[in-house]
C-alpha atoms as a PDB file:
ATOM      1  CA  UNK A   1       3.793  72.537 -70.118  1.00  0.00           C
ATOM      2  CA  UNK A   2       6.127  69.488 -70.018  1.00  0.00           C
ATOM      3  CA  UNK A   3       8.719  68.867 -72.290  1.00  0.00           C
ATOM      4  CA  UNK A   4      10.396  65.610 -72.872  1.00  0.00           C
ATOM      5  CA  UNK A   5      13.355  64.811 -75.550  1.00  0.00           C
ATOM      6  CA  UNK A   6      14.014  61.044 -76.584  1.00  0.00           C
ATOM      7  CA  UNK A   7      17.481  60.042 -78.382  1.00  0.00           C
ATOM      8  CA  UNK A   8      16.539  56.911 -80.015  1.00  0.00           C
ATOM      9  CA  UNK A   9      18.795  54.894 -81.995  1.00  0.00           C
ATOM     10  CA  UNK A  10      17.958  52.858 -84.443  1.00  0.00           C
ATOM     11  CA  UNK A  11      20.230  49.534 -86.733  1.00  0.00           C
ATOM     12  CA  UNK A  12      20.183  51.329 -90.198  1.00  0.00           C
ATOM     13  CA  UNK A  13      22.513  54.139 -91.061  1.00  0.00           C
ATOM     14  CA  UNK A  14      22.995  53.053 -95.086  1.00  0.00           C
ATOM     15  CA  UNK A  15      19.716  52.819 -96.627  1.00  0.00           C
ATOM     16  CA  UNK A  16      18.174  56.574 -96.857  1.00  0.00           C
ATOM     17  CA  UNK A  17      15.017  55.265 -97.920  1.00  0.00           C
ATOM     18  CA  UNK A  18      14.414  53.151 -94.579  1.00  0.00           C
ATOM     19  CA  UNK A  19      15.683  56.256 -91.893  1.00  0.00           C
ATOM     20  CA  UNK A  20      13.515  58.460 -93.926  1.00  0.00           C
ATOM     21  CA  UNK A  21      10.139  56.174 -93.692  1.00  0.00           C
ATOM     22  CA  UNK A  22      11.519  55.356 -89.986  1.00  0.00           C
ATOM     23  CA  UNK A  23      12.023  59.436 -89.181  1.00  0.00           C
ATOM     24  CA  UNK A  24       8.651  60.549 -90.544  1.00  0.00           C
ATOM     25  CA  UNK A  25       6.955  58.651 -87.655  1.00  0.00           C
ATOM     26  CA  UNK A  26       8.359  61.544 -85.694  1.00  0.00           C
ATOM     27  CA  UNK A  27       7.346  64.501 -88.443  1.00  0.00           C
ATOM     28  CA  UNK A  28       4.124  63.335 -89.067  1.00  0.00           C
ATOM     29  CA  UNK A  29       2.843  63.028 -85.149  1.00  0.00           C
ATOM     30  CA  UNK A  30       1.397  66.582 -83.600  1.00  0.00           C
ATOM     31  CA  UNK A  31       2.943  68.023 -80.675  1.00  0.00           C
ATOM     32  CA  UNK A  32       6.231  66.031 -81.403  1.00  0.00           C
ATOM     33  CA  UNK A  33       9.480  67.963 -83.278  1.00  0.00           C
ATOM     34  CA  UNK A  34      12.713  66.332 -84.489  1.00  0.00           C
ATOM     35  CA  UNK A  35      15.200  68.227 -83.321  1.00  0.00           C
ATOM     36  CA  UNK A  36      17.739  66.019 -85.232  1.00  0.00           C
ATOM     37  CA  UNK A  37      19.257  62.607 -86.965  1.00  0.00           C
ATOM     38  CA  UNK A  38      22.547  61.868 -88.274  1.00  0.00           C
ATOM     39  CA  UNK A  39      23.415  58.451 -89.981  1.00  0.00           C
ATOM     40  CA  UNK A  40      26.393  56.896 -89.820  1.00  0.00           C
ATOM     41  CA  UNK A  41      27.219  54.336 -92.570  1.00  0.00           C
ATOM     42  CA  UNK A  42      30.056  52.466 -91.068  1.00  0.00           C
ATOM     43  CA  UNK A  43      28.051  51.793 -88.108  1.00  0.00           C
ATOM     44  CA  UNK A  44      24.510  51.216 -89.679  1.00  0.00           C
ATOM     45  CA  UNK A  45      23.073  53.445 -87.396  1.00  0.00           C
ATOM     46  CA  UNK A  46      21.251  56.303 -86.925  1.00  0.00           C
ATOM     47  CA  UNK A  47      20.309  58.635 -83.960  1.00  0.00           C
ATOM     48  CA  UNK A  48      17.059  60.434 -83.837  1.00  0.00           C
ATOM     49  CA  UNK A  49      16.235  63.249 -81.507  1.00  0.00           C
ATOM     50  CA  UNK A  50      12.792  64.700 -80.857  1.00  0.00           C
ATOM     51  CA  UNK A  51      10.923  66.380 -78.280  1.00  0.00           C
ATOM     52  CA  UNK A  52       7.371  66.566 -76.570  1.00  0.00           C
ATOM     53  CA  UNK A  53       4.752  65.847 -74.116  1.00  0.00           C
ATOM     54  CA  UNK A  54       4.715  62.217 -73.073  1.00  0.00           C
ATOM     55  CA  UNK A  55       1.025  61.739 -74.404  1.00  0.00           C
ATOM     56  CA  UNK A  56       2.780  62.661 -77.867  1.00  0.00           C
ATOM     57  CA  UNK A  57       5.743  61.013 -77.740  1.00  0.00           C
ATOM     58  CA  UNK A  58       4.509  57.584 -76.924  1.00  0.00           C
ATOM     59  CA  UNK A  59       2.723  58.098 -80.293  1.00  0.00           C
ATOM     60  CA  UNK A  60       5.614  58.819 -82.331  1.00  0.00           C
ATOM     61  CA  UNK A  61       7.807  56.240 -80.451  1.00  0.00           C
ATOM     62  CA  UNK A  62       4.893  53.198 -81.518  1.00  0.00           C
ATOM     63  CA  UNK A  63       5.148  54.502 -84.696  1.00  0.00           C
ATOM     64  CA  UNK A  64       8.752  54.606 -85.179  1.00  0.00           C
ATOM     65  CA  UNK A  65       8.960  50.999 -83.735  1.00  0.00           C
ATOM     66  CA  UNK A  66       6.378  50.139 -86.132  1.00  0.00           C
ATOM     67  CA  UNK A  67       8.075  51.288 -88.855  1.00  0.00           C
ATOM     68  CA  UNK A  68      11.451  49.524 -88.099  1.00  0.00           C
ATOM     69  CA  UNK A  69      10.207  46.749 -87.414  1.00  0.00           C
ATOM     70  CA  UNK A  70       8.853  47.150 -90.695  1.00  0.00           C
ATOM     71  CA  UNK A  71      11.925  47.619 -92.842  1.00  0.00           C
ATOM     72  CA  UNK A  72      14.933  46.835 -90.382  1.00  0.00           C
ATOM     73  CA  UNK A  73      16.051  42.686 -90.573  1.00  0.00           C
ATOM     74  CA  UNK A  74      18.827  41.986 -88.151  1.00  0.00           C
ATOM     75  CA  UNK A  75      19.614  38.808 -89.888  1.00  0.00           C
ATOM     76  CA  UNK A  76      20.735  41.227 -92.873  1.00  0.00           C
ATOM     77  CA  UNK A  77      22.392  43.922 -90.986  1.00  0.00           C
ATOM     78  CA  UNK A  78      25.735  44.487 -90.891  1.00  0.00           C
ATOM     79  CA  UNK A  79      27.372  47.354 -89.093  1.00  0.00           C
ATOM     80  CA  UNK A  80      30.007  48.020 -86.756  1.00  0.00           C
ATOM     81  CA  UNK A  81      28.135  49.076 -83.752  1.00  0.00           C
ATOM     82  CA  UNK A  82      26.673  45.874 -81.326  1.00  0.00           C
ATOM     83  CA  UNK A  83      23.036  45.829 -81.609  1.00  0.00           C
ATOM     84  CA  UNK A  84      20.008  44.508 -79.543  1.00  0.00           C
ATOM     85  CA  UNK A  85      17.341  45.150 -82.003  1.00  0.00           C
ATOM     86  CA  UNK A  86      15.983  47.524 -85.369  1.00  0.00           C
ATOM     87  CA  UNK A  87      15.309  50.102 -82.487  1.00  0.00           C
ATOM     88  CA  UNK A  88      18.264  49.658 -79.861  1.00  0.00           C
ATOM     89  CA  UNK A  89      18.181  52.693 -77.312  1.00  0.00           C
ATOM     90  CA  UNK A  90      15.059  54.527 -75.902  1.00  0.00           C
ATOM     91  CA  UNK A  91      16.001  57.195 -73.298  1.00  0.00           C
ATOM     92  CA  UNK A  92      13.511  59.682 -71.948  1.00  0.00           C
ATOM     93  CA  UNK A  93      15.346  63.511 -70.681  1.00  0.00           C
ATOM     94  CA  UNK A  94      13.174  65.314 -68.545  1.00  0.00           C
ATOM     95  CA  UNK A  95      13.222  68.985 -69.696  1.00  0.00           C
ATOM     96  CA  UNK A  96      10.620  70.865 -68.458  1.00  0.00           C
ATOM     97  CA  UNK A  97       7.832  69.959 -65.937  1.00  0.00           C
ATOM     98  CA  UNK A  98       7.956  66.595 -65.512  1.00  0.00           C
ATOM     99  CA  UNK A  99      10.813  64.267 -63.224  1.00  0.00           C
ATOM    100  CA  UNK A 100      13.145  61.433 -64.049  1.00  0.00           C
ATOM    101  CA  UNK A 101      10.745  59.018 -61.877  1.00  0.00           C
ATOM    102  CA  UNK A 102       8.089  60.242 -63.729  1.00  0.00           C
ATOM    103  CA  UNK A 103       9.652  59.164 -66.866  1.00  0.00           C
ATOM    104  CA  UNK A 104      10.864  55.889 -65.150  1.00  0.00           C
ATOM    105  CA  UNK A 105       7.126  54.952 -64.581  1.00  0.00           C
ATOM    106  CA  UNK A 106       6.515  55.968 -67.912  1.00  0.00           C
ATOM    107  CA  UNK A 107       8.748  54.109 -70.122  1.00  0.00           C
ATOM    108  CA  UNK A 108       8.357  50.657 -68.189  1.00  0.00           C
ATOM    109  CA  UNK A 109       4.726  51.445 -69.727  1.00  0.00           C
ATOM    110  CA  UNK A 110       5.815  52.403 -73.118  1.00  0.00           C
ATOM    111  CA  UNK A 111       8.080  49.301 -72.980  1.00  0.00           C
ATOM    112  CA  UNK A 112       4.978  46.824 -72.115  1.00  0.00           C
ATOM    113  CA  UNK A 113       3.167  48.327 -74.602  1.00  0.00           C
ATOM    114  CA  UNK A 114       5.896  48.042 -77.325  1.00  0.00           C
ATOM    115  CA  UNK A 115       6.215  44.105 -75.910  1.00  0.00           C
ATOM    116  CA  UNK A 116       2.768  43.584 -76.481  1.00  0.00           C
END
C-alpha cells in the first residue's frame, strides 16, 4: 500500500476558528490522517501534516484549498512570514510504495486541477 505525507502551510496562524474549519478538510476525508498542526501567531501561519494514498489526499488537499480560500483574505493578513497565497506550500514525501517522480507527475496534476 502507498503512503504519502503532505506538509502544507497555510497564511493564518491567529484565528482558531479558520485553522480549525481549514484542518477538518483533512479529518473528515477517509483514508487520510493528520499527523499534526501547530500555529504560530507571530507568523500567521500554520503547518499541517497528514498522510495517505494519493487518490485520498488529492481529496483532502481540494478541500483544504477550498476552505482557505474560503476564509483566508491576503489583503487582511498580516504576519511575519512572506506569503504567496491562503495555502502557500504543497510538498508531497514519498513514504511507502510510490517514487518522488511519481509524485512529481502527480502534483503538476493536483496543481492544474487546483488552477482550474
Amino acid at each position: 500500500m502507498e503512503i504519502v505525507e503532505t506538509i502544507i502551510n497555510i497564511s493564518e496562524g491567529q484565528r482558531k476558528e479558520v485553522v480549525d474549519y481549514v484542518v477538518d478538510a483533512v479529518r473528515k476525508t477517509p483514508g487520510c490522517f493528520l499527523l499534526d498542526f501547530s500555529s504560530d501567531t507571530d507568523h500567521n501561519r500554520t503547518v499541517i501534516t497528514f498522510i495517505g494514498t494519493r487518490d485520498t489526499l488529492r481529496v483532502a488537499v481540494l478541500d483544504l484549498f477550498k476552505r482557505a480560500l474560503e476564509k483566508i483574505d491576503l489583503r487582511q493578513h498580516k504576519g511575519e512570514h512572506p506569503r504567496m497565497g491562503a495555502v502557500d506550500v504543497v510538498p508531497f514525501v514519498p513514504i511507502r510504495g510510490v517514487t518522488v517522480e511519481d509524485l512529481v507527475k502527480y502534483s503538476k496534476s493536483l496543481a492544474e486541477e487546483i488552477a482550474k
